[in-house]
PDB file of N, CA and C in Angstrom:
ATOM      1  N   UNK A   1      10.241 -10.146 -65.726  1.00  0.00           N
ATOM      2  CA  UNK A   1       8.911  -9.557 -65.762  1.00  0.00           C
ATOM      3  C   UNK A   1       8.217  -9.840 -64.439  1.00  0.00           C
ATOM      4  N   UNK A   2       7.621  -9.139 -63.919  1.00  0.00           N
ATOM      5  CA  UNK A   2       6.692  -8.880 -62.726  1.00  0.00           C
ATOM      6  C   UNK A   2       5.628 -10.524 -62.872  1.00  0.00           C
ATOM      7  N   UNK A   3       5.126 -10.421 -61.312  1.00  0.00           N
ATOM      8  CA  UNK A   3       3.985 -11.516 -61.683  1.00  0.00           C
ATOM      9  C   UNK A   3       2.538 -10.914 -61.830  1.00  0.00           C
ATOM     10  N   UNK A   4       1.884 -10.892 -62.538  1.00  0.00           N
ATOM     11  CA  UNK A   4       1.015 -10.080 -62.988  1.00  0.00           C
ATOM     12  C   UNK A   4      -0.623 -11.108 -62.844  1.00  0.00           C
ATOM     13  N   UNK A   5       0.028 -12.471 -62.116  1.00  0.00           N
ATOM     14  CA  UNK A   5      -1.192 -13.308 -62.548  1.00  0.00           C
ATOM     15  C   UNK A   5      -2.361 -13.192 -61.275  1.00  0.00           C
ATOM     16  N   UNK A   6      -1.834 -12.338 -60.235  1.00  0.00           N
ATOM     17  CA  UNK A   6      -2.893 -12.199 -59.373  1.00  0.00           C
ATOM     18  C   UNK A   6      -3.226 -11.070 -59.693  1.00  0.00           C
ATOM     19  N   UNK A   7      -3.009 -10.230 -59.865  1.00  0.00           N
ATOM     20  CA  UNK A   7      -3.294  -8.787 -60.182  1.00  0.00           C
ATOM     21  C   UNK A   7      -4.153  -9.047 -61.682  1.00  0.00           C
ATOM     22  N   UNK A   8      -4.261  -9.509 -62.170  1.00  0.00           N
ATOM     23  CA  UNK A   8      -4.900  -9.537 -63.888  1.00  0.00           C
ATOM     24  C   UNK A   8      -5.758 -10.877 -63.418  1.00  0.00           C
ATOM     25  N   UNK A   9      -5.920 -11.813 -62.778  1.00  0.00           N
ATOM     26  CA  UNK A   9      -6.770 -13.016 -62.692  1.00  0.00           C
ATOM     27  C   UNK A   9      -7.860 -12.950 -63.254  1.00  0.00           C
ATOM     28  N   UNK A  10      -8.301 -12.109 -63.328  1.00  0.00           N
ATOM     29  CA  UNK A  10     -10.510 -12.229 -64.199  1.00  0.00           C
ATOM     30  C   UNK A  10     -10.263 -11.124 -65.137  1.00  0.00           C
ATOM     31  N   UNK A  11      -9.097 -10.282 -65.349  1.00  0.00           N
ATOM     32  CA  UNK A  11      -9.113  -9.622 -67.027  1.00  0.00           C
ATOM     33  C   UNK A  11      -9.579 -10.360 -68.045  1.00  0.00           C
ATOM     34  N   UNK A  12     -10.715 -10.307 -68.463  1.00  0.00           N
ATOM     35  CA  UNK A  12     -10.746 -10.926 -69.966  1.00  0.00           C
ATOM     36  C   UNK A  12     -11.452  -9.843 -71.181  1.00  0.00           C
ATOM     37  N   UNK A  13     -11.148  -9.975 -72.202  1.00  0.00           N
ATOM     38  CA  UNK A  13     -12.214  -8.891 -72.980  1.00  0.00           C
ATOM     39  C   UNK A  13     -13.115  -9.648 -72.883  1.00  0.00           C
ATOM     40  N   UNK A  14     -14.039  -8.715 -73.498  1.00  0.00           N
ATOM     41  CA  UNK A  14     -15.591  -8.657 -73.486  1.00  0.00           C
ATOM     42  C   UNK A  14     -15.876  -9.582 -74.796  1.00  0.00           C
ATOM     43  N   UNK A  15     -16.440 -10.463 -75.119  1.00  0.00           N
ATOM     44  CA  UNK A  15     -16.881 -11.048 -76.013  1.00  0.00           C
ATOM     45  C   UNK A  15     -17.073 -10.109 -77.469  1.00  0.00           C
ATOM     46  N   UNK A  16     -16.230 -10.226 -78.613  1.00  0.00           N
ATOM     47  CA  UNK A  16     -16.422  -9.414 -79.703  1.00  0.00           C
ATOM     48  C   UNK A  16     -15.656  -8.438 -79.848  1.00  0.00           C
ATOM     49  N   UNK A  17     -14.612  -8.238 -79.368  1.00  0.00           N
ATOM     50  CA  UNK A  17     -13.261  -7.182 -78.793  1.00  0.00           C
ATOM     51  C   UNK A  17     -11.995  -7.767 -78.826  1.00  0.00           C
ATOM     52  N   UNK A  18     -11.903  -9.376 -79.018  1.00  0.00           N
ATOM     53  CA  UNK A  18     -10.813 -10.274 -79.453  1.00  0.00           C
ATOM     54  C   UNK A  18      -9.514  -9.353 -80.741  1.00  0.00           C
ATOM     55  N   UNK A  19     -10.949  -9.664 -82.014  1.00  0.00           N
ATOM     56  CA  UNK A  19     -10.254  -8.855 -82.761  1.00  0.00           C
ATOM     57  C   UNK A  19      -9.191  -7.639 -82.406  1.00  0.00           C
ATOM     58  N   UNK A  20      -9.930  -6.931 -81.889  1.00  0.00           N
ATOM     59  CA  UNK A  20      -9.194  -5.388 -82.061  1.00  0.00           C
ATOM     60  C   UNK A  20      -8.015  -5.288 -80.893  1.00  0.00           C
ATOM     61  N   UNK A  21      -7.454  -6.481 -80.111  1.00  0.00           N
ATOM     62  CA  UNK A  21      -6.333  -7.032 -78.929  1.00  0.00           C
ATOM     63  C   UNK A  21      -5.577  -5.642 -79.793  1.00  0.00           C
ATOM     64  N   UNK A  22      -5.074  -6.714 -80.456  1.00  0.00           N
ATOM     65  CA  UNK A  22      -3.745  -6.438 -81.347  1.00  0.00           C
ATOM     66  C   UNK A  22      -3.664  -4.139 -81.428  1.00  0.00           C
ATOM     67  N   UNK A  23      -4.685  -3.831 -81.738  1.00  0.00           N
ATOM     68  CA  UNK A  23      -4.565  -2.327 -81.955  1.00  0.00           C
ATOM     69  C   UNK A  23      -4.753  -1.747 -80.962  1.00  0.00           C
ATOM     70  N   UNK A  24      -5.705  -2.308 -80.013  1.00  0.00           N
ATOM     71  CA  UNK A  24      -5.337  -1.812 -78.498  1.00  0.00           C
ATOM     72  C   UNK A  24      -4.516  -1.633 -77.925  1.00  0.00           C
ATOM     73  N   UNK A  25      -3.738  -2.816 -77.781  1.00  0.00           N
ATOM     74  CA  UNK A  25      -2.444  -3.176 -77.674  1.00  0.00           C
ATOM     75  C   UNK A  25      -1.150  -2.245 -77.735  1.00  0.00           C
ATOM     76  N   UNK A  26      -1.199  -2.122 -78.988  1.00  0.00           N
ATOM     77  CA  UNK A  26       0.132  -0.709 -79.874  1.00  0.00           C
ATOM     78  C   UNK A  26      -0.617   0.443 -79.699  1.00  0.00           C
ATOM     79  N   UNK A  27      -1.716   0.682 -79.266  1.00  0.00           N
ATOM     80  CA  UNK A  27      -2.276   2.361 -78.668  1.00  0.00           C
ATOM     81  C   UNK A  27      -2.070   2.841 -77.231  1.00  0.00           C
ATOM     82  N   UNK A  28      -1.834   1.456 -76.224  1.00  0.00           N
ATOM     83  CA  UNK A  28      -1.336   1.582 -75.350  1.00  0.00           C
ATOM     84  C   UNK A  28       0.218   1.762 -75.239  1.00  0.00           C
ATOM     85  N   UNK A  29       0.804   1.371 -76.182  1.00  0.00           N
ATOM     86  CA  UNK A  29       2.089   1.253 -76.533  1.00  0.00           C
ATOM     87  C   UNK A  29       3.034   2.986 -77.087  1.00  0.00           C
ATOM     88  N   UNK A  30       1.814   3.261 -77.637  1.00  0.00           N
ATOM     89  CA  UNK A  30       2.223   4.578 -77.774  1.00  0.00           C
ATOM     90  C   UNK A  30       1.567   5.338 -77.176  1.00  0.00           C
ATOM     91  N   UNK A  31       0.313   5.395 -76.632  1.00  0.00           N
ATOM     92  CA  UNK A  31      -0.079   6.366 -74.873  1.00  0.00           C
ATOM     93  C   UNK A  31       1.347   5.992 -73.925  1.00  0.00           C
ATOM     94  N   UNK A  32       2.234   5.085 -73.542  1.00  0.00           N
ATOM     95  CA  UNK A  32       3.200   5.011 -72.795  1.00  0.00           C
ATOM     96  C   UNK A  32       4.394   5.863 -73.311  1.00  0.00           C
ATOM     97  N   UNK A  33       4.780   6.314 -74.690  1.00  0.00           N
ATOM     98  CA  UNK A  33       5.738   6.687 -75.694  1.00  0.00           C
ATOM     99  C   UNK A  33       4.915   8.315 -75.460  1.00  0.00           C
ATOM    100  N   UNK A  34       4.014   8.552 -75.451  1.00  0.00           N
ATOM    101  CA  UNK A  34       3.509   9.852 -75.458  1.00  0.00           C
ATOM    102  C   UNK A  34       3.713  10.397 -73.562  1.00  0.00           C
ATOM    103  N   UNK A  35       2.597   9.722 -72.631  1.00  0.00           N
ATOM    104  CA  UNK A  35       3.173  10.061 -71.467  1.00  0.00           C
ATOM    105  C   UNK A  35       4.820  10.523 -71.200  1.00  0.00           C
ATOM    106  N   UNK A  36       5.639   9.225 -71.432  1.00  0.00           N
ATOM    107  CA  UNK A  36       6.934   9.527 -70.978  1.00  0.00           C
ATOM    108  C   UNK A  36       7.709  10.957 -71.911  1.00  0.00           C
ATOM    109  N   UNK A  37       6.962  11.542 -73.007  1.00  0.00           N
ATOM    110  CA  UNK A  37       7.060  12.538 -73.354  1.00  0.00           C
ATOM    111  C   UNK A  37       6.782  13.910 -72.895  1.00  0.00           C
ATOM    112  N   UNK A  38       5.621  13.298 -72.671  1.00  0.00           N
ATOM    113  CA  UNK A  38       4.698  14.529 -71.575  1.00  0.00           C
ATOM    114  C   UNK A  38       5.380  15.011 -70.733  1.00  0.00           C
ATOM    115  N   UNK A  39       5.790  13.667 -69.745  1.00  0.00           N
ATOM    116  CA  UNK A  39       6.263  13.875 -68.412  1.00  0.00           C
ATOM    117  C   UNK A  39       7.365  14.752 -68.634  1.00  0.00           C
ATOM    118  N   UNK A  40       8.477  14.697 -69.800  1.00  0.00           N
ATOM    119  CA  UNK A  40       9.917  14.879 -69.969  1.00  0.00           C
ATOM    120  C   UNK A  40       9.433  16.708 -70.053  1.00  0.00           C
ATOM    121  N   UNK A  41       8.381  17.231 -70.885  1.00  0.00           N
ATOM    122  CA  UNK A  41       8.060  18.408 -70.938  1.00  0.00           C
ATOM    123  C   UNK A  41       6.984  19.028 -69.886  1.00  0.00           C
ATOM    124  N   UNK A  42       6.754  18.324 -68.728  1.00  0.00           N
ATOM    125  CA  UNK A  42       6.322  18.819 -67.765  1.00  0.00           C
ATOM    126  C   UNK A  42       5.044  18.709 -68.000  1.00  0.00           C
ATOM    127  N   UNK A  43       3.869  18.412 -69.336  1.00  0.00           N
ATOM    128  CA  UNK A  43       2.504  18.288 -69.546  1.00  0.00           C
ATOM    129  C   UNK A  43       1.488  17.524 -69.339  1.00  0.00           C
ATOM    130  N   UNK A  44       1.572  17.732 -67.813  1.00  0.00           N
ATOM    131  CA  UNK A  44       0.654  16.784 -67.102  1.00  0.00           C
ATOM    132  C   UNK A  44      -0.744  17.154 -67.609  1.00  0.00           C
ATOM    133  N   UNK A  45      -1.290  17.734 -68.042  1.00  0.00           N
ATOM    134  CA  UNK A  45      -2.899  17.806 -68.769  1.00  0.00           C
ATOM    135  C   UNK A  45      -2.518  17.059 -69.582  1.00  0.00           C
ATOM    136  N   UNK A  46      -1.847  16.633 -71.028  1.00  0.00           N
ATOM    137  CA  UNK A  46      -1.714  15.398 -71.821  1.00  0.00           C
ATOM    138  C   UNK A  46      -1.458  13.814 -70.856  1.00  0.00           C
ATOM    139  N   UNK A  47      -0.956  13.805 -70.102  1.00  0.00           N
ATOM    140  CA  UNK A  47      -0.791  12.876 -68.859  1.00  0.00           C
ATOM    141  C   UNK A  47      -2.020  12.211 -68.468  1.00  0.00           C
ATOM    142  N   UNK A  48      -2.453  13.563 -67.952  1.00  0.00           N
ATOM    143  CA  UNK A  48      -4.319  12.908 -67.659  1.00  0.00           C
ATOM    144  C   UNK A  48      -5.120  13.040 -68.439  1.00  0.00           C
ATOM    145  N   UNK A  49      -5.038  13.420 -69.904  1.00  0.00           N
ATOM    146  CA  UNK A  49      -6.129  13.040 -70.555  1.00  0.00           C
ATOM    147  C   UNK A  49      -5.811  11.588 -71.503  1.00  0.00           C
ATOM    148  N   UNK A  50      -4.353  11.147 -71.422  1.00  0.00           N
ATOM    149  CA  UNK A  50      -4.376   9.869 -71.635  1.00  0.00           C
ATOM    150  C   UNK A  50      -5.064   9.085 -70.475  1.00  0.00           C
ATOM    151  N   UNK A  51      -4.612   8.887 -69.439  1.00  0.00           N
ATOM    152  CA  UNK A  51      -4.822   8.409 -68.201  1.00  0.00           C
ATOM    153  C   UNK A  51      -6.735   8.351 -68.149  1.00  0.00           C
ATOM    154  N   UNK A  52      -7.164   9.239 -68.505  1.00  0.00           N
ATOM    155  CA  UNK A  52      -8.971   9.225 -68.517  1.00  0.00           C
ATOM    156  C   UNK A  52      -8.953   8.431 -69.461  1.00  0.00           C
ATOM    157  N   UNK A  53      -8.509   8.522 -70.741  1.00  0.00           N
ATOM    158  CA  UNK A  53      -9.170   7.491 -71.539  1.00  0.00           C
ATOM    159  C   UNK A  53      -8.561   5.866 -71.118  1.00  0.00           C
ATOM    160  N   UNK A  54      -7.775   5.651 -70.807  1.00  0.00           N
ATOM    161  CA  UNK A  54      -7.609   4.382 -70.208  1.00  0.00           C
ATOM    162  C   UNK A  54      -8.493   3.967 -69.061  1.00  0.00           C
ATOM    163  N   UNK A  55      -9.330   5.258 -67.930  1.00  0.00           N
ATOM    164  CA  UNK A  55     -10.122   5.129 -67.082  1.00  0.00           C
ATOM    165  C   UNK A  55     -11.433   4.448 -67.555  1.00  0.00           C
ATOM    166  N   UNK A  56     -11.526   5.067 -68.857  1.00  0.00           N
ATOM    167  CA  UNK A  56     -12.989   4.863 -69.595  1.00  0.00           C
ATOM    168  C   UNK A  56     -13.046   3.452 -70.308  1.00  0.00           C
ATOM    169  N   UNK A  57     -12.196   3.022 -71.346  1.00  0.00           N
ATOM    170  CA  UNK A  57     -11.925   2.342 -72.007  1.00  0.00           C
ATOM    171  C   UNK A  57     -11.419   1.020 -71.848  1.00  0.00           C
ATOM    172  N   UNK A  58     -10.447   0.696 -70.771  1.00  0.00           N
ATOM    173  CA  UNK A  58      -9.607  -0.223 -70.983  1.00  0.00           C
ATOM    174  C   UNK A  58     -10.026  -1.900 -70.570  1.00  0.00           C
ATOM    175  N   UNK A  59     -10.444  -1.903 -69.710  1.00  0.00           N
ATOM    176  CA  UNK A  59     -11.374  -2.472 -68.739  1.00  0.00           C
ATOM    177  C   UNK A  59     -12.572  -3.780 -70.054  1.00  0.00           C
ATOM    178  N   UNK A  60     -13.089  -2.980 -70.431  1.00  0.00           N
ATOM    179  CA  UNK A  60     -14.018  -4.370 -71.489  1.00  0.00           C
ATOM    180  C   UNK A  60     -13.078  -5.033 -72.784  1.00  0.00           C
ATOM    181  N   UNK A  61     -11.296  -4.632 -72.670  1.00  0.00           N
ATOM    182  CA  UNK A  61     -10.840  -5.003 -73.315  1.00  0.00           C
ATOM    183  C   UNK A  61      -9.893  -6.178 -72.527  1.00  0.00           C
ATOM    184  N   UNK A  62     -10.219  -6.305 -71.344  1.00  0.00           N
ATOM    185  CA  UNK A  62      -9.596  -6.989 -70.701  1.00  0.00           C
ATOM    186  C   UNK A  62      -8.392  -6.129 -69.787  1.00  0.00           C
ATOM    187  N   UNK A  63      -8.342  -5.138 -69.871  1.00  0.00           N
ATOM    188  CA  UNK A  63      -7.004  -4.698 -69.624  1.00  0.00           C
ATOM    189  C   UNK A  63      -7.013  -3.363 -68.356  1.00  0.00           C
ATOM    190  N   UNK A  64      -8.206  -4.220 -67.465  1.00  0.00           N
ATOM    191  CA  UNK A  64      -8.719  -3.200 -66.181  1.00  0.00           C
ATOM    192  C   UNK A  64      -7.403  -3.043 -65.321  1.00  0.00           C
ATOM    193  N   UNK A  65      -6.518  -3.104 -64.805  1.00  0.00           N
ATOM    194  CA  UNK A  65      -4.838  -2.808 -64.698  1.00  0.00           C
ATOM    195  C   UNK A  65      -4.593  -1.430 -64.345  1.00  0.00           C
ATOM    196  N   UNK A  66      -4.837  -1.438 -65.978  1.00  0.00           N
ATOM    197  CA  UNK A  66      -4.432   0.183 -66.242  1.00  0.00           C
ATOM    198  C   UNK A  66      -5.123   1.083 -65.393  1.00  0.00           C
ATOM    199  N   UNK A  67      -6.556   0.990 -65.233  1.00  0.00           N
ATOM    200  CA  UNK A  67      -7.257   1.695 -63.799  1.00  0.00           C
ATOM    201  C   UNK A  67      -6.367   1.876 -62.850  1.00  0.00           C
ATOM    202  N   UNK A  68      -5.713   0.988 -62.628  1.00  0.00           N
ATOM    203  CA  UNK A  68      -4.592   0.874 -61.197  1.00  0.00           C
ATOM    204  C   UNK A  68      -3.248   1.843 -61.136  1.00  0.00           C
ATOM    205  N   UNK A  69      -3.048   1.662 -62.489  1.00  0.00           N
ATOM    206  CA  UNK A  69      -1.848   2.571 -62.781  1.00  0.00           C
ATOM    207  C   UNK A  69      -2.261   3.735 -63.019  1.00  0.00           C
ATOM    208  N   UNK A  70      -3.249   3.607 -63.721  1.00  0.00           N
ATOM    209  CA  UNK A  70      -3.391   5.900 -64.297  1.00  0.00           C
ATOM    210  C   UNK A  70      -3.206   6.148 -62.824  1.00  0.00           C
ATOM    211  N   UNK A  71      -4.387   5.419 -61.502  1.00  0.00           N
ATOM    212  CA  UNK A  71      -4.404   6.159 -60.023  1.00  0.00           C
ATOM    213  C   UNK A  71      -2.996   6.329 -59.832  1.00  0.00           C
ATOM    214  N   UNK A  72      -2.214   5.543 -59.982  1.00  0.00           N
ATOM    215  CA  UNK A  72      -0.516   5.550 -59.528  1.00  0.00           C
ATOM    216  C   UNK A  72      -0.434   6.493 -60.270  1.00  0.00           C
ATOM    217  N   UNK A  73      -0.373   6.725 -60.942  1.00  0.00           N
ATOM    218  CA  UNK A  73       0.268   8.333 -62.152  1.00  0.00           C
ATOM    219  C   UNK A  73      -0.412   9.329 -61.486  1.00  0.00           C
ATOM    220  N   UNK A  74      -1.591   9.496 -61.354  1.00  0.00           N
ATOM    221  CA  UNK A  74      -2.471  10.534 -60.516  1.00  0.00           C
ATOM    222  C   UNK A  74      -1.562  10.994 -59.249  1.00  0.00           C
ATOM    223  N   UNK A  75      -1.610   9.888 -58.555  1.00  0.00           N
ATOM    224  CA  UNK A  75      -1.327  10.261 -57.378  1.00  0.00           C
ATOM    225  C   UNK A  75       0.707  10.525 -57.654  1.00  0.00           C
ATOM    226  N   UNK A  76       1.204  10.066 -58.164  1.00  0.00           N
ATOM    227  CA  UNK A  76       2.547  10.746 -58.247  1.00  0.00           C
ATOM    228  C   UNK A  76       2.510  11.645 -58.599  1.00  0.00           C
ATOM    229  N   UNK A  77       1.617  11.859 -59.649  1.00  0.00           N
ATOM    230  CA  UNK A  77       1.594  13.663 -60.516  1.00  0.00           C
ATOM    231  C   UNK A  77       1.131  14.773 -59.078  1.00  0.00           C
ATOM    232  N   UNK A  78       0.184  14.362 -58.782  1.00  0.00           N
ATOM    233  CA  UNK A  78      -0.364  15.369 -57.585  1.00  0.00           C
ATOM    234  C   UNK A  78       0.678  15.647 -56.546  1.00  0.00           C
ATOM    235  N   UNK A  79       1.707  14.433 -55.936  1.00  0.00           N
ATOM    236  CA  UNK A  79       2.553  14.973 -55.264  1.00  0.00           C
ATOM    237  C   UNK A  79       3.533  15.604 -55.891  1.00  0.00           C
ATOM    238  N   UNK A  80       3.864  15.633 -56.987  1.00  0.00           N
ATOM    239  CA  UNK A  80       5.075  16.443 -57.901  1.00  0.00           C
ATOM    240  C   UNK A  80       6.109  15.216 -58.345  1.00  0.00           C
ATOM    241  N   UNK A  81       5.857  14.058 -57.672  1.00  0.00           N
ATOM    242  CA  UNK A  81       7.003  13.112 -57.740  1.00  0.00           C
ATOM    243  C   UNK A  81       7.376  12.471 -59.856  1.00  0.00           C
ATOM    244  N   UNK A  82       7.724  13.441 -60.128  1.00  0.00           N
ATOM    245  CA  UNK A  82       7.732  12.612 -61.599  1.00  0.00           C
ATOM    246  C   UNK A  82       8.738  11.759 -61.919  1.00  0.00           C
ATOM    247  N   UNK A  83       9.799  11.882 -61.052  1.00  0.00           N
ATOM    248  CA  UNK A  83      10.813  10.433 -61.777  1.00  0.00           C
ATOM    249  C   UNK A  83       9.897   8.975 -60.818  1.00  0.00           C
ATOM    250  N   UNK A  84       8.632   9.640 -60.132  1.00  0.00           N
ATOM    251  CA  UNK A  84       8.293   8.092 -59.476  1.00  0.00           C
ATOM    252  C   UNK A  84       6.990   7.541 -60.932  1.00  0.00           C
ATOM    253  N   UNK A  85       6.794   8.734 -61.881  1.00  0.00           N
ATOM    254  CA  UNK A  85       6.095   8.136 -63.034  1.00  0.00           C
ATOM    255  C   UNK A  85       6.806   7.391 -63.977  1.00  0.00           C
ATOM    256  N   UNK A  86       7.860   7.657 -64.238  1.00  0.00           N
ATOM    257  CA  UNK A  86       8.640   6.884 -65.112  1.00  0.00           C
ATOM    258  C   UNK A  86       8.738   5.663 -64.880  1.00  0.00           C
ATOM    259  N   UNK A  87       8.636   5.249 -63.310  1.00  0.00           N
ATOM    260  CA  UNK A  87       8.931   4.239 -63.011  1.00  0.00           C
ATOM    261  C   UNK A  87       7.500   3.372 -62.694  1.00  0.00           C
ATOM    262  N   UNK A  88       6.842   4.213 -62.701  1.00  0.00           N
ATOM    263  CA  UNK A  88       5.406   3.364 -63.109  1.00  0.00           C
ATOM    264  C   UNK A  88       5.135   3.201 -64.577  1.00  0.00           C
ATOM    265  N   UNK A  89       5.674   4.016 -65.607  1.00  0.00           N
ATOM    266  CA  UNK A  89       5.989   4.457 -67.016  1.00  0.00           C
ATOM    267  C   UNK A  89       6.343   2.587 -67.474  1.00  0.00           C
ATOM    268  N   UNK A  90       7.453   2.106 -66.773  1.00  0.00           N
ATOM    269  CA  UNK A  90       8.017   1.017 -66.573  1.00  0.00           C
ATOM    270  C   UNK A  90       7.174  -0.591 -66.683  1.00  0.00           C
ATOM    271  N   UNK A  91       6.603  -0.169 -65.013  1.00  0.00           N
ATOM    272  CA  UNK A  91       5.652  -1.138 -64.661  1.00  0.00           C
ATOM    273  C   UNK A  91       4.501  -1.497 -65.469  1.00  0.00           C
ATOM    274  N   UNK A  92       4.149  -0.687 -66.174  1.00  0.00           N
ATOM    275  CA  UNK A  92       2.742  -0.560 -67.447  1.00  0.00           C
ATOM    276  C   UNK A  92       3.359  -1.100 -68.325  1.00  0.00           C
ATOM    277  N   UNK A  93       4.117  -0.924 -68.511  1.00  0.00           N
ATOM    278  CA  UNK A  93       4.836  -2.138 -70.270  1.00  0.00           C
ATOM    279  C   UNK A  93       5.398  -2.982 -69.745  1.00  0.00           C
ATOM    280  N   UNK A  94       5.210  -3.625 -68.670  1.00  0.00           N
ATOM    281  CA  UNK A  94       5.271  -4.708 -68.260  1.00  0.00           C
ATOM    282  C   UNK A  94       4.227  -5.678 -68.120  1.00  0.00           C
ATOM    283  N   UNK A  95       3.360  -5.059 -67.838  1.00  0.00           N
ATOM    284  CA  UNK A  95       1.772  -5.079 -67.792  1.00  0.00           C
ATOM    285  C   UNK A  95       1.639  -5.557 -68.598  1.00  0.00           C
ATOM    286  N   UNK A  96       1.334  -4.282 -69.747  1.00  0.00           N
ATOM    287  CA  UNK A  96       1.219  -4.686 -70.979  1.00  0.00           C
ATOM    288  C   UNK A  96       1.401  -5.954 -72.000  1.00  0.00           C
ATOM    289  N   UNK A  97       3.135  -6.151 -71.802  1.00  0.00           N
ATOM    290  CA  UNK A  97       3.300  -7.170 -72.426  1.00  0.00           C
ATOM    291  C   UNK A  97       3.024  -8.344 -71.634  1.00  0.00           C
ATOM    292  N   UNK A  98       2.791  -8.464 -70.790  1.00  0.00           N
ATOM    293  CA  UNK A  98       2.274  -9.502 -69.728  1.00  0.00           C
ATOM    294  C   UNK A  98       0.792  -9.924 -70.301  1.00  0.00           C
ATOM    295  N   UNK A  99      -0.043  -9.169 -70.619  1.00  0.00           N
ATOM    296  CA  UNK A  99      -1.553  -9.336 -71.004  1.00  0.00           C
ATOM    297  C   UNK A  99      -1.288  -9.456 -72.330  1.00  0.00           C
ATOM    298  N   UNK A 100      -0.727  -9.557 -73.330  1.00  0.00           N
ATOM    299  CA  UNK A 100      -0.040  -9.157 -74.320  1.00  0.00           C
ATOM    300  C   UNK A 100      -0.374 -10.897 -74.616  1.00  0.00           C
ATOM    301  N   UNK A 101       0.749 -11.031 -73.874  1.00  0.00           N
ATOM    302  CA  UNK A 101       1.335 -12.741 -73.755  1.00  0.00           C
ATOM    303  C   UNK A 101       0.147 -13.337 -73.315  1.00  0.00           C
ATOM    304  N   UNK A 102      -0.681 -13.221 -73.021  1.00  0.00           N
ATOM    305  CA  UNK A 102      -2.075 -14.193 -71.752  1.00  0.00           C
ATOM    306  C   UNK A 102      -3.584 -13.851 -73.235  1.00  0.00           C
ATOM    307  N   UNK A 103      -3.686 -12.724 -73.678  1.00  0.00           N
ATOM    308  CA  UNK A 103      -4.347 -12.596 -74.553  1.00  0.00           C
ATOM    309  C   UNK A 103      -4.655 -12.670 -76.078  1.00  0.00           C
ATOM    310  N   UNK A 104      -3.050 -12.804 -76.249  1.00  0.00           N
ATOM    311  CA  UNK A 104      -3.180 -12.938 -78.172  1.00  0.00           C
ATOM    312  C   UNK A 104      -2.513 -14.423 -78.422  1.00  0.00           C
ATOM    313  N   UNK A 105      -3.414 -15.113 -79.100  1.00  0.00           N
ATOM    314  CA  UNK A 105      -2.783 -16.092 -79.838  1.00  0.00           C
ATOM    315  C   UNK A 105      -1.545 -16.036 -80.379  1.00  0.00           C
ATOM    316  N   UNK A 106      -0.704 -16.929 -79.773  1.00  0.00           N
ATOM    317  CA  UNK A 106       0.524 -17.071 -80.047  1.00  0.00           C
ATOM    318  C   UNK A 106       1.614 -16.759 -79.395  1.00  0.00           C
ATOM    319  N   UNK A 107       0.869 -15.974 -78.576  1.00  0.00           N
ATOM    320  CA  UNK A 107       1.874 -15.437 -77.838  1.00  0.00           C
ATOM    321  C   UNK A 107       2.177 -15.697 -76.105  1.00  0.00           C
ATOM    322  N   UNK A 108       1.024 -17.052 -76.149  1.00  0.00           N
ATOM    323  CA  UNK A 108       1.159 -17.623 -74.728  1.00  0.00           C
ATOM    324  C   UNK A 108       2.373 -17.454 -73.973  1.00  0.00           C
ATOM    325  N   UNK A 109       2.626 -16.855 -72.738  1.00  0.00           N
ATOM    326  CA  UNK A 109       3.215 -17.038 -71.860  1.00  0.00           C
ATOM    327  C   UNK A 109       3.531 -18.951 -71.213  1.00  0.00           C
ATOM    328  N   UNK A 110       4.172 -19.085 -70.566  1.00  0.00           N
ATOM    329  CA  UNK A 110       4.273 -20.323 -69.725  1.00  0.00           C
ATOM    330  C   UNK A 110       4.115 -19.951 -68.412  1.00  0.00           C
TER     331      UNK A 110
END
């Protein structure tokens, strides 16, 4: 797994958003299962309207990152490069389970 601890250093949720980790969590899990679908059928408008709501959303859950990546998806989609999304497709569930591990009880990383 990637090192994710400078890149994520001051992610935290927002006080009162603990709870809902866990469903955030598996919605990002399947926005990644849906993209890499998208991508496979060429539907970059489903692409970026996942990608906006992660713009909007992700951030008071601790999980401001994803800002970083939709731009990486943006900007691969705009040049045409789509096997370079997959491979950011990649890097995000890495992410993921990286904040995954740092945010839910129990699931501390070392």
């Amino acid at each position: 797994m990637k090192d994710f601890k400078n890149f994520t250093a001051f992610e935290v949720p927002e006080d009162g958003l603990e709870d809902y980790l866990e469903s955030f969590i598996e919605s990002r899990e399947q926005d990644l299962k849906d993209i890499r679908a998208s991508l496979k059928e060429d539907n970059f408008q489903n692409v970026k309207k996942i990608l906006h709501k992660w713009e909007g959303y992700a951030e008071p859950y601790g999980f401001g990152g994803l800002r970083t990546f939709a731009s990486r998806f943006r900007a691969a989609i705009g040049l045409g490069k789509v096997e370079i999304c997959f491979k950011i497709c990649d890097d995000t569930k890495e992410y993921i389970e990286y904040k995954e591990s740092q945010l839910l009880p129990g699931n501390k990383a070392d």
